[in-house]
C-alpha atoms as a PDB file:
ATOM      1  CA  UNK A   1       0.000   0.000   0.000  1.00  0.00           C
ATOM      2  CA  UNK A   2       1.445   3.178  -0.470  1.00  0.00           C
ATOM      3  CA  UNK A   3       2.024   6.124   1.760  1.00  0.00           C
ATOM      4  CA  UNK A   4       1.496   9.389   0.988  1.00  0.00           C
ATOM      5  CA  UNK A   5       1.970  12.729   3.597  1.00  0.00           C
ATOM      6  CA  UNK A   6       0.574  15.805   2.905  1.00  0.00           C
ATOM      7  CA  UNK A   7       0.586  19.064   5.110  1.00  0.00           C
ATOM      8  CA  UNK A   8      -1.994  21.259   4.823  1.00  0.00           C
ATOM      9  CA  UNK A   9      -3.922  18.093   4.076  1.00  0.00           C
ATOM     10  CA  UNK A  10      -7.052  19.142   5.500  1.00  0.00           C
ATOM     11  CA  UNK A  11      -8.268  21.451   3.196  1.00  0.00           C
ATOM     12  CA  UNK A  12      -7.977  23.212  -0.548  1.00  0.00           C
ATOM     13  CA  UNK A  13      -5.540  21.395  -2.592  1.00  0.00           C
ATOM     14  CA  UNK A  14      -4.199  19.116   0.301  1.00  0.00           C
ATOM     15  CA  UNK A  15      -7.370  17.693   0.959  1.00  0.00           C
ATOM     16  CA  UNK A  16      -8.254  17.577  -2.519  1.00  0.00           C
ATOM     17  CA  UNK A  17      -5.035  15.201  -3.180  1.00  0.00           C
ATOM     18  CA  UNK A  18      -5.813  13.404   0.345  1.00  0.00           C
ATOM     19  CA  UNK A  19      -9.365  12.834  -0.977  1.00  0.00           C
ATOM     20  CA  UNK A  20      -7.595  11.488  -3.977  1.00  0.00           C
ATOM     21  CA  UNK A  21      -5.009   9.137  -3.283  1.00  0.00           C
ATOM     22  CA  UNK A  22      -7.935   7.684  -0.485  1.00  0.00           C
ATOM     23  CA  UNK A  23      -9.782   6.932  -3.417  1.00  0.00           C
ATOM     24  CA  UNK A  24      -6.793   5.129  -4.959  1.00  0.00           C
ATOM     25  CA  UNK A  25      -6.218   3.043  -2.333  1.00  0.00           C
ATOM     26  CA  UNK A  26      -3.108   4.514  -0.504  1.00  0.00           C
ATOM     27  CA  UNK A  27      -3.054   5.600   3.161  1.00  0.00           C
ATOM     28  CA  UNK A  28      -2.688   9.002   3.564  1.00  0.00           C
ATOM     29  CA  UNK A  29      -1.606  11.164   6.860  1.00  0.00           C
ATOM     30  CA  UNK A  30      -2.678  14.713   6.450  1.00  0.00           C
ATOM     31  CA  UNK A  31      -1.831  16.852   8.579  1.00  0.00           C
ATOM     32  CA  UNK A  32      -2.999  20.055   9.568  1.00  0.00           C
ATOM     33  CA  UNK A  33      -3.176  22.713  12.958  1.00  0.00           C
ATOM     34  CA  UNK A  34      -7.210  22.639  13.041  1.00  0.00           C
ATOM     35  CA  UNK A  35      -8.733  19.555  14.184  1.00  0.00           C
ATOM     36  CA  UNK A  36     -12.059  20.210  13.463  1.00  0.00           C
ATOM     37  CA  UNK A  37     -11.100  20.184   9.725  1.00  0.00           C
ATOM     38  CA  UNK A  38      -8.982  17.121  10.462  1.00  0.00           C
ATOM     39  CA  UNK A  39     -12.388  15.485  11.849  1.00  0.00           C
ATOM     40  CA  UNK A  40     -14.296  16.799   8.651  1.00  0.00           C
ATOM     41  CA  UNK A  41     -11.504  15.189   6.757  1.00  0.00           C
ATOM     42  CA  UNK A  42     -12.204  11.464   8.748  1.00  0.00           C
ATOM     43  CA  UNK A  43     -15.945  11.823   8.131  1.00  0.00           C
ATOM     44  CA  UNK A  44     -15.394  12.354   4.320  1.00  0.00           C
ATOM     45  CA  UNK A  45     -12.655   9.349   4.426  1.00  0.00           C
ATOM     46  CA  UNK A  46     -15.195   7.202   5.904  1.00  0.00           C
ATOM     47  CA  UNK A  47     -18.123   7.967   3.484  1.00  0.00           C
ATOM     48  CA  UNK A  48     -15.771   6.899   0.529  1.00  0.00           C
ATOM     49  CA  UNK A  49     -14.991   3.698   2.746  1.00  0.00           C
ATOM     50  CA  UNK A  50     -11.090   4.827   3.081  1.00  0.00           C
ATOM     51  CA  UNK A  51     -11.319   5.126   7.576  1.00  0.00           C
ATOM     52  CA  UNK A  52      -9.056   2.570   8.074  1.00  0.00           C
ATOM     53  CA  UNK A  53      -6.628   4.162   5.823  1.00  0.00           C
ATOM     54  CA  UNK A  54      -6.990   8.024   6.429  1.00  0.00           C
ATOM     55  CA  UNK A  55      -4.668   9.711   9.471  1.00  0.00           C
ATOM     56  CA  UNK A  56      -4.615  12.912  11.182  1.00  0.00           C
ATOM     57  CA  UNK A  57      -2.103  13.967  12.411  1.00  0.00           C
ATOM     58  CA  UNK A  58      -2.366  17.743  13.893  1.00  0.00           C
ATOM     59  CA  UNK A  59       1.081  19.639  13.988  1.00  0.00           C
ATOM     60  CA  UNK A  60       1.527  23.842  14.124  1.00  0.00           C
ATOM     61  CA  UNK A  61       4.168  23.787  11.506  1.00  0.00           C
ATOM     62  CA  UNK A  62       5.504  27.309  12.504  1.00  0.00           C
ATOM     63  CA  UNK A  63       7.280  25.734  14.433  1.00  0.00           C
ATOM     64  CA  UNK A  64      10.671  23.540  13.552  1.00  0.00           C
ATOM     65  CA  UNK A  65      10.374  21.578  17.217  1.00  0.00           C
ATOM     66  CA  UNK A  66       7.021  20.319  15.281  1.00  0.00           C
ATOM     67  CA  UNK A  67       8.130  19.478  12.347  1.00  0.00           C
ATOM     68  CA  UNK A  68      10.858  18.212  13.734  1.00  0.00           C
ATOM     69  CA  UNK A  69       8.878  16.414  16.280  1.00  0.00           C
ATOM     70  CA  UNK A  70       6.458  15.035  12.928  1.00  0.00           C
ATOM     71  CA  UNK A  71       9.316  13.477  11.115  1.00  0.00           C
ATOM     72  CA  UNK A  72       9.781  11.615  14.195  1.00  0.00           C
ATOM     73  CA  UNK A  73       5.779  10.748  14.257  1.00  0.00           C
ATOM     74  CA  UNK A  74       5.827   9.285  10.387  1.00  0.00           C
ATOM     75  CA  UNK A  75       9.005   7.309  10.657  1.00  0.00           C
ATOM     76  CA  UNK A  76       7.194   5.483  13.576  1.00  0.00           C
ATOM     77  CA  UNK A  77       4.385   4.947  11.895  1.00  0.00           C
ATOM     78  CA  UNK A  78       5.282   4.515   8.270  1.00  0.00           C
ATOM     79  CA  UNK A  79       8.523   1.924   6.968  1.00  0.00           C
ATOM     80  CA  UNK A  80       8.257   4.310   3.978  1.00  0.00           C
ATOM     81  CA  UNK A  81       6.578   7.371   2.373  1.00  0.00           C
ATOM     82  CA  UNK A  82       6.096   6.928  -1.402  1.00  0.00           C
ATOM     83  CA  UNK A  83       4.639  10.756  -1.747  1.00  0.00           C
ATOM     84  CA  UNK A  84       5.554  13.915   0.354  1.00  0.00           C
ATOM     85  CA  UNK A  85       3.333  17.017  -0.878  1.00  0.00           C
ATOM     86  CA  UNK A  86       4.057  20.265   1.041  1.00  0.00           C
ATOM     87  CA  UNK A  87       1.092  22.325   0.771  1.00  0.00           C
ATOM     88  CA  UNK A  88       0.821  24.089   4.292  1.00  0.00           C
ATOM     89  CA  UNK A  89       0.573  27.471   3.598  1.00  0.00           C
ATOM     90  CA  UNK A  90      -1.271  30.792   5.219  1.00  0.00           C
ATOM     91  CA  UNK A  91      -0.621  34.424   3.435  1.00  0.00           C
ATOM     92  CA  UNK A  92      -0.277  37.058   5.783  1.00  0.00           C
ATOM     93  CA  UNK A  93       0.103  39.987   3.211  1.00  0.00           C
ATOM     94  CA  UNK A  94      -1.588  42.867   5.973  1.00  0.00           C
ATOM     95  CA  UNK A  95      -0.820  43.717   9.057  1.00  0.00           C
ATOM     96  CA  UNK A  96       2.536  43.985  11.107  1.00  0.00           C
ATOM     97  CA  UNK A  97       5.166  41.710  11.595  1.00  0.00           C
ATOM     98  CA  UNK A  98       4.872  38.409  13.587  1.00  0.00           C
ATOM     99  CA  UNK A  99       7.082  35.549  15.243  1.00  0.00           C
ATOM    100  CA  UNK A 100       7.204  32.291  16.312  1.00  0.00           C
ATOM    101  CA  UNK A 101       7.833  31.287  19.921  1.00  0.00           C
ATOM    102  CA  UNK A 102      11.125  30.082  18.234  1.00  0.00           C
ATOM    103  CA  UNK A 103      12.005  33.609  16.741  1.00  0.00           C
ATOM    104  CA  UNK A 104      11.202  32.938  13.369  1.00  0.00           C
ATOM    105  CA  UNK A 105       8.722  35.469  11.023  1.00  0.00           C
ATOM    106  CA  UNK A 106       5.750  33.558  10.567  1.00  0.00           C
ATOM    107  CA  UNK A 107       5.810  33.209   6.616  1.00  0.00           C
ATOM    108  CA  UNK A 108       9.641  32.225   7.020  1.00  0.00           C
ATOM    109  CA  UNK A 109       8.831  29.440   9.407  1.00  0.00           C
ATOM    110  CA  UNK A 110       5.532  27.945   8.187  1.00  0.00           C
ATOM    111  CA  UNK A 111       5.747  28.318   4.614  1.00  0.00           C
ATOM    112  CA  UNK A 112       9.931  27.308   3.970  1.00  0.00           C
ATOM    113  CA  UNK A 113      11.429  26.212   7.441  1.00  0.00           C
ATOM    114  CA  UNK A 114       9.004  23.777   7.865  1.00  0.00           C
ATOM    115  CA  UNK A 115       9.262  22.391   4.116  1.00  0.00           C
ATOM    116  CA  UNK A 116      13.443  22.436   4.477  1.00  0.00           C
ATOM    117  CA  UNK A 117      12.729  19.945   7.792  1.00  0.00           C
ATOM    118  CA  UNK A 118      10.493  17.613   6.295  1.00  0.00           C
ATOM    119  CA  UNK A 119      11.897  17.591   2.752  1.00  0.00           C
ATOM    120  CA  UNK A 120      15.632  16.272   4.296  1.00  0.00           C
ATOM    121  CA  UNK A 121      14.528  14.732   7.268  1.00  0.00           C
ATOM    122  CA  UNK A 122      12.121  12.409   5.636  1.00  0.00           C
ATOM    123  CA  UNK A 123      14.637  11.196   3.094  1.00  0.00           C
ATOM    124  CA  UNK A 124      15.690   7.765   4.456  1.00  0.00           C
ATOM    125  CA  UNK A 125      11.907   6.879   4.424  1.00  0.00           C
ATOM    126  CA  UNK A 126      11.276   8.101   1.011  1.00  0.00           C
ATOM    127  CA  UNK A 127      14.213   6.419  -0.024  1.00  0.00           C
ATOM    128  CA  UNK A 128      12.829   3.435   1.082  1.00  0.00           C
ATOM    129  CA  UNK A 129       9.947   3.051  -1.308  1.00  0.00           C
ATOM    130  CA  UNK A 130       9.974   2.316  -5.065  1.00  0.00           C
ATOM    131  CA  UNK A 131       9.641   5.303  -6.369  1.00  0.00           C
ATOM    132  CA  UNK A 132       9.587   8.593  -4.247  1.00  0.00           C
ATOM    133  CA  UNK A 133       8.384  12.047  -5.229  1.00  0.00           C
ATOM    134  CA  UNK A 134       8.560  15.031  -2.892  1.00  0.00           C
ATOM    135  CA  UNK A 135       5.947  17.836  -4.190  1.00  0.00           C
ATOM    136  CA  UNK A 136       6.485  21.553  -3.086  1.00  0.00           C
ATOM    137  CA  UNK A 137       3.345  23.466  -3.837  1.00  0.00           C
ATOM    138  CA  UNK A 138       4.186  27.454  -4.144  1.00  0.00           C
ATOM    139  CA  UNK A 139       4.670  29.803  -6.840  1.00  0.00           C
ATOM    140  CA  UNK A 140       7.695  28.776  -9.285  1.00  0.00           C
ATOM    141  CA  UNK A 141       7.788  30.513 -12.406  1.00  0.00           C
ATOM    142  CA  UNK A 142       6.327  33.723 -11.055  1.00  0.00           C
ATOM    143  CA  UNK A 143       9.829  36.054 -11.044  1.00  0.00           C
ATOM    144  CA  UNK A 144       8.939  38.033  -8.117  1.00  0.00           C
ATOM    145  CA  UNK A 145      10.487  38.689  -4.775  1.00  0.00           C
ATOM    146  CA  UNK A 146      14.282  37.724  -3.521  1.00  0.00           C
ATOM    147  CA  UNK A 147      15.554  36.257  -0.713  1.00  0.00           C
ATOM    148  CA  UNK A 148      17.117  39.149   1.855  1.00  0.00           C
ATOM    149  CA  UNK A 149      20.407  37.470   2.544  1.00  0.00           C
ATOM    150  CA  UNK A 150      21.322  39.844   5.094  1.00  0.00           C
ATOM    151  CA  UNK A 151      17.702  39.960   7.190  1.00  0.00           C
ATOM    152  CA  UNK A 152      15.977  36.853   6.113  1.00  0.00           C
ATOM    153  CA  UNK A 153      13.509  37.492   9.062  1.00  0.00           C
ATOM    154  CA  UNK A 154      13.021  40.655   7.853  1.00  0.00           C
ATOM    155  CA  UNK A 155      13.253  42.604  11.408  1.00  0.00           C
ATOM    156  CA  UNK A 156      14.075  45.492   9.307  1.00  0.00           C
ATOM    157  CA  UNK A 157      12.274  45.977   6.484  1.00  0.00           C
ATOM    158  CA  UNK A 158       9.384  43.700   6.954  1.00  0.00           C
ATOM    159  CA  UNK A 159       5.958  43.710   4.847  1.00  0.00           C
ATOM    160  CA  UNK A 160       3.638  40.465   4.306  1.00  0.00           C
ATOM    161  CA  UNK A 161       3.873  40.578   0.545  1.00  0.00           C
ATOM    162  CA  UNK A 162       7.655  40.875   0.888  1.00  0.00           C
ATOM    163  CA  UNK A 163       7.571  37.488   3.134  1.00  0.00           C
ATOM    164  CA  UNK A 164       5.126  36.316   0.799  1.00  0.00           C
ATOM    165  CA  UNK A 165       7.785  36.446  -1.940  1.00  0.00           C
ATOM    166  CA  UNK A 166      10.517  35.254   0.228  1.00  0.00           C
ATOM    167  CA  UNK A 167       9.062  32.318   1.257  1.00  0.00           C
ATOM    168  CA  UNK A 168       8.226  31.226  -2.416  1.00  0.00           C
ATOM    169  CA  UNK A 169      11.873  32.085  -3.830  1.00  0.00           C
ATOM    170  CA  UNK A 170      13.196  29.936  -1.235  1.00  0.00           C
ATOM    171  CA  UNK A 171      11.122  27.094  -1.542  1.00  0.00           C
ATOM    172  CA  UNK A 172      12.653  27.496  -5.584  1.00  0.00           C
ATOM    173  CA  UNK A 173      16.705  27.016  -4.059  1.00  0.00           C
ATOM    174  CA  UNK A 174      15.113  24.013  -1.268  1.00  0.00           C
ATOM    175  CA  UNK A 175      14.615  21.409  -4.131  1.00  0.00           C
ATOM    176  CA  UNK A 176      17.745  22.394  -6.011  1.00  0.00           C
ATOM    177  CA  UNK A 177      19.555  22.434  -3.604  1.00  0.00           C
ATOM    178  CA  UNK A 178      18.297  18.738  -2.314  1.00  0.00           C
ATOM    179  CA  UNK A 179      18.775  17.685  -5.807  1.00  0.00           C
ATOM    180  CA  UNK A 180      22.379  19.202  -5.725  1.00  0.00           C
ATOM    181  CA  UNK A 181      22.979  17.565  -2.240  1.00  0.00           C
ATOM    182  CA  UNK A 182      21.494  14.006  -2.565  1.00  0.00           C
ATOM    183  CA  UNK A 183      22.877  13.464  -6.418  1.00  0.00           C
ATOM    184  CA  UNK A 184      22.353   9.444  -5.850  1.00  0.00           C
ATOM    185  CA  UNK A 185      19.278   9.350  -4.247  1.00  0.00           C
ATOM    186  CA  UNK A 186      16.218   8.196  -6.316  1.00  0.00           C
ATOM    187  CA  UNK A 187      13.929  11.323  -4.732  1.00  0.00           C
ATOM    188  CA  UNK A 188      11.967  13.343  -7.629  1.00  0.00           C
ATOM    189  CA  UNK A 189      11.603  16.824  -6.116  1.00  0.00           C
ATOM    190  CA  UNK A 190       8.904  18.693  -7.858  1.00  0.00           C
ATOM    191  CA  UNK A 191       8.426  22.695  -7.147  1.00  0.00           C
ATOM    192  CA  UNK A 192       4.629  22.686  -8.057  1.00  0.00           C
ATOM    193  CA  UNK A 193       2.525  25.881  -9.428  1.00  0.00           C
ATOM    194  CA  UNK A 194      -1.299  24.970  -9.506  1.00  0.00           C
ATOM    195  CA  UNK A 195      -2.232  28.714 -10.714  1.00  0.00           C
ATOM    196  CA  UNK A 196      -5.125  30.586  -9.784  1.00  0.00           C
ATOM    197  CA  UNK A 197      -7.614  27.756  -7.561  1.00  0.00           C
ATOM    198  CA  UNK A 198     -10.736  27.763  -5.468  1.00  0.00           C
ATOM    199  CA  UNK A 199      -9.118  27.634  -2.355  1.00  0.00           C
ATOM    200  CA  UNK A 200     -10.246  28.749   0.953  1.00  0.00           C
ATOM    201  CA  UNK A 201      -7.344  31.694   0.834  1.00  0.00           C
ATOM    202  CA  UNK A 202      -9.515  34.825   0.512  1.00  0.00           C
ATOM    203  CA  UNK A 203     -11.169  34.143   4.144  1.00  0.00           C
ATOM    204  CA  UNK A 204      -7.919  35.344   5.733  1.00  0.00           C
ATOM    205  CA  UNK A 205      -7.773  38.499   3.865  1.00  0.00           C
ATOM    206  CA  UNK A 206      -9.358  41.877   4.935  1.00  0.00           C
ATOM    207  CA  UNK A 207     -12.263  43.334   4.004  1.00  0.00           C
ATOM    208  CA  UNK A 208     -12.834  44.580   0.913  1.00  0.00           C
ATOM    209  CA  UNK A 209     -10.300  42.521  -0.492  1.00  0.00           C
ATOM    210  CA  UNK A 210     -11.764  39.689   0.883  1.00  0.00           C
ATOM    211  CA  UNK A 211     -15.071  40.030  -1.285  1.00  0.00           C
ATOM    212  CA  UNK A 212     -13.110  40.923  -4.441  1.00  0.00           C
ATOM    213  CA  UNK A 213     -10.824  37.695  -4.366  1.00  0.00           C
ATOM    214  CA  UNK A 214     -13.633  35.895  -4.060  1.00  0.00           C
ATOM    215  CA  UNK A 215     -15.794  37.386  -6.696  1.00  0.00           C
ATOM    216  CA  UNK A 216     -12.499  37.490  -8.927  1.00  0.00           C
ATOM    217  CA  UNK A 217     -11.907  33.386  -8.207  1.00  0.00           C
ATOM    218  CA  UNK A 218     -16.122  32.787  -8.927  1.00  0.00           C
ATOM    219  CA  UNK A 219     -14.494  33.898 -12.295  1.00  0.00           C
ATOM    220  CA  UNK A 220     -11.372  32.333 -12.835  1.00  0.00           C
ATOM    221  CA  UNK A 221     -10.130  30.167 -10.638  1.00  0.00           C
ATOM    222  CA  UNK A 222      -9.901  26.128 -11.147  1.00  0.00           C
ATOM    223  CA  UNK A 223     -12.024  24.186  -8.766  1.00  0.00           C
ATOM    224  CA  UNK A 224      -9.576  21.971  -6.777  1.00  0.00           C
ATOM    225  CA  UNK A 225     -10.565  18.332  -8.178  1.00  0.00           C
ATOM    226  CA  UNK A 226      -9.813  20.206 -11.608  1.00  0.00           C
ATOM    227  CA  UNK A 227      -6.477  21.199 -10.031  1.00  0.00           C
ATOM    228  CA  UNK A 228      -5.671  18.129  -8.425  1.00  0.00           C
ATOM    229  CA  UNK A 229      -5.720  16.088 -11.508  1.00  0.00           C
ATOM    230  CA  UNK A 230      -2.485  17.288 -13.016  1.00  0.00           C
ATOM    231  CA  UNK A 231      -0.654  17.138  -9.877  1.00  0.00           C
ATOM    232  CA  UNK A 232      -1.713  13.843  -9.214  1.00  0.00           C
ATOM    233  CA  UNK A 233      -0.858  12.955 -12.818  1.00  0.00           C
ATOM    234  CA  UNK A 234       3.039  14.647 -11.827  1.00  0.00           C
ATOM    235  CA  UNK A 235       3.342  12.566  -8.898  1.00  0.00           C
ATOM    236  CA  UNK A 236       2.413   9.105 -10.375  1.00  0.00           C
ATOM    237  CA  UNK A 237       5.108   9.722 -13.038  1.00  0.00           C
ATOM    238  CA  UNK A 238       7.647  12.027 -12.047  1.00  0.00           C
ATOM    239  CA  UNK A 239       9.829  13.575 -14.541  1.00  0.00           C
ATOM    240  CA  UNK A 240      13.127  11.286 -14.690  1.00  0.00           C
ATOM    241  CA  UNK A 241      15.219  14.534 -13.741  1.00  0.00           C
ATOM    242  CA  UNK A 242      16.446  15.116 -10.244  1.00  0.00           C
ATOM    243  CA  UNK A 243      14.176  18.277  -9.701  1.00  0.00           C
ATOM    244  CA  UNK A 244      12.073  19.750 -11.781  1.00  0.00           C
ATOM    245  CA  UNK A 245       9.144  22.805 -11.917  1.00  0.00           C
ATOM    246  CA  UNK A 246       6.270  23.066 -13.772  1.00  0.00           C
ATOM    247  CA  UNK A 247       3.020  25.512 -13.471  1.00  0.00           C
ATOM    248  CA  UNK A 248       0.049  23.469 -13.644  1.00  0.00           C
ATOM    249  CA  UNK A 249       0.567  21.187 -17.509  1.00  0.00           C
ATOM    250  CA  UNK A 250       3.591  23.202 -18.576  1.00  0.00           C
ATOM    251  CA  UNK A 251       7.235  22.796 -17.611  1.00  0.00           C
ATOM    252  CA  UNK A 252       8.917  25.923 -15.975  1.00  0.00           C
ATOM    253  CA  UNK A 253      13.109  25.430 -17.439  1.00  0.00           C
ATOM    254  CA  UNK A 254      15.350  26.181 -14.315  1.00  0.00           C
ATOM    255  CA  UNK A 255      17.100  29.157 -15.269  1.00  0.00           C
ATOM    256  CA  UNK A 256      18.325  32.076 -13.774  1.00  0.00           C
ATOM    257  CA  UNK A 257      18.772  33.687 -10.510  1.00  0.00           C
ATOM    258  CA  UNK A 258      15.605  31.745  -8.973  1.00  0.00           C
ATOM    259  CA  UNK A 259      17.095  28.680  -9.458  1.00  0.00           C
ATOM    260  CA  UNK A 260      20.472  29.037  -9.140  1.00  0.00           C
ATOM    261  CA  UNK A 261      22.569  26.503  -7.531  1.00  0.00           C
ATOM    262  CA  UNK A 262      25.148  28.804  -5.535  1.00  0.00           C
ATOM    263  CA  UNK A 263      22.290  30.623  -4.248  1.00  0.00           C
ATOM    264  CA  UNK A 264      20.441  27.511  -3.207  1.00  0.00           C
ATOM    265  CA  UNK A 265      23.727  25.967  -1.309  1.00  0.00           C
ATOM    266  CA  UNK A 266      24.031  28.795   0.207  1.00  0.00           C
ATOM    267  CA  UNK A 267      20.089  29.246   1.686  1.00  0.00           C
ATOM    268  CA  UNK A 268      20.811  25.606   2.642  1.00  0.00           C
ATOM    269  CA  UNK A 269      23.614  26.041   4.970  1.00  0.00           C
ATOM    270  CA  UNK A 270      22.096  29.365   6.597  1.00  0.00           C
ATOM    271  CA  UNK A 271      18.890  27.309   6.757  1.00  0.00           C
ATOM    272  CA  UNK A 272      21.029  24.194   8.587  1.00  0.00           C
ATOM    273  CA  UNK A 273      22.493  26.658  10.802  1.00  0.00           C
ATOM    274  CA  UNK A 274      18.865  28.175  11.683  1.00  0.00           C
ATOM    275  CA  UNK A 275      17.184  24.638  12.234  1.00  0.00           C
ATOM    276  CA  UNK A 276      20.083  23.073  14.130  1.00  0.00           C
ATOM    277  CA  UNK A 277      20.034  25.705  16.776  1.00  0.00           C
ATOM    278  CA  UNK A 278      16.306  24.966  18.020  1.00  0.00           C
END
């Protein structure tokens, strides 16, 4: 049976892809910070007959003791993972700066920290099943934002859209810079851009924003079983290179400053340094 792991399983495009692979007779651990979704998520599992094979597990991923702490929680459950999907995710593009009871920024810590833990420390038990895919759902392909090498928690200069940006050009250097650090290891690491969806993203916004997202994705965002499909498609047959990107069908080339390997070796070590201290 095969294992699949998704954060930010229990709702949008995680659940979507939990609902999925249920269907197709994996188990699936989703996990997620709001157990009344994770309950919503059992019910559903159960109606489809998929209880016995649907887990969750409930983890605050701003913080790296937790996803530290959930590494440790799979490998005792699972002997391998055949599918990681990283889809946790919360935009926080108002309002004034925030941390983690760790120090972090919140953006920096739930969106890339936590992906950077899970991504290496999950390895040896994706490396133990036949054919092992890691998925990290953000925005690659979209040339916007940088990472602030000398204030990556952005104590100085700090806005949410500027976070926002951060957090997606560094999850672009994560899987090249896995690729570039695990060259033998049979790991396809896939940086994943679903486009425009009909998520539940727009609650968190402020009003009157909030009511023009949502009017704007009545009009032209994907529903998520119509986004799923291609990513499920992606992750059944992996591209035979190390890491790739692609935004929904089409294949984003991995040029440039985004995805540059220097840059993503050195995010890596400052990122080490960062996770090793907590």
């Amino acid at each position: 049976m095969r294992t699949v792991v998704i954060t930010g399983g229990t709702d949008g495009l995680g659940k979507g892809l939990a609902l999925h692979y249920l269907r197709q007779g994996a188990r699936v651990l989703a996990v997620g910070s709001t157990p009344t979704k994770g309950e919503a998520l059992l019910a559903e599992a159960a109606a489809i007959s998929a209880a016995g094979r649907a887990v969750f597990v409930e983890a605050d991923l701003t913080s790296v003791t937790a996803a530290k702490e959930l590494v440790a929680t799979v490998e005792s459950a699972c002997s391998s993972v055949d599918k990681l999907i990283l889809c946790a995710q919360r935009y926080r593009l108002f309002g004034s700066r925030t941390v983690t009871r760790e120090g972090f920024e919140h953006s920096f810590a739930l969106a890339y920290l936590s992906r950077y833990v899970l991504s290496h420390g999950l390895r040896d038990a994706l490396e133990s099943s036949q054919r092992p895919v890691i998925m990290n759902v953000g925005t690659p392909g979209v040339r916007l934002g940088r990472i602030h090498w000398d204030d990556l928690q952005l104590a100085r200069r700090y806005s949410g859209t500027r976070a926002t940006l951060q957090s997606f050009r560094a999850n672009d250097l994560l899987g090249v810079a896995f690729a570039a650090l695990h060259a033998d290891t049979p790991i396809r690491y896939i940086g994943y851009n679903p486009g425009v969806v009909s998520t539940g993203m727009p609650h968190h916004l402020p009003q009157p924003l909030r009511a023009v997202t949502k009017a704007s994705f009545a009009l032209l965002a994907a529903s998520v079983p119509k986004a799923v499909a291609p990513m499920a498609r992606l992750l059944d047959e992996p591209p035979d290179a190390p890491v790739s990107a692609y935004r929904a069908t089409r294949q984003v080339p991995l040029k440039g400053h985004a995805f540059g390997r220097e840059a993503a070796l050195r995010l890596h070590h400052l990122t080490r340094e960062l996770v090793d201290a907590v």
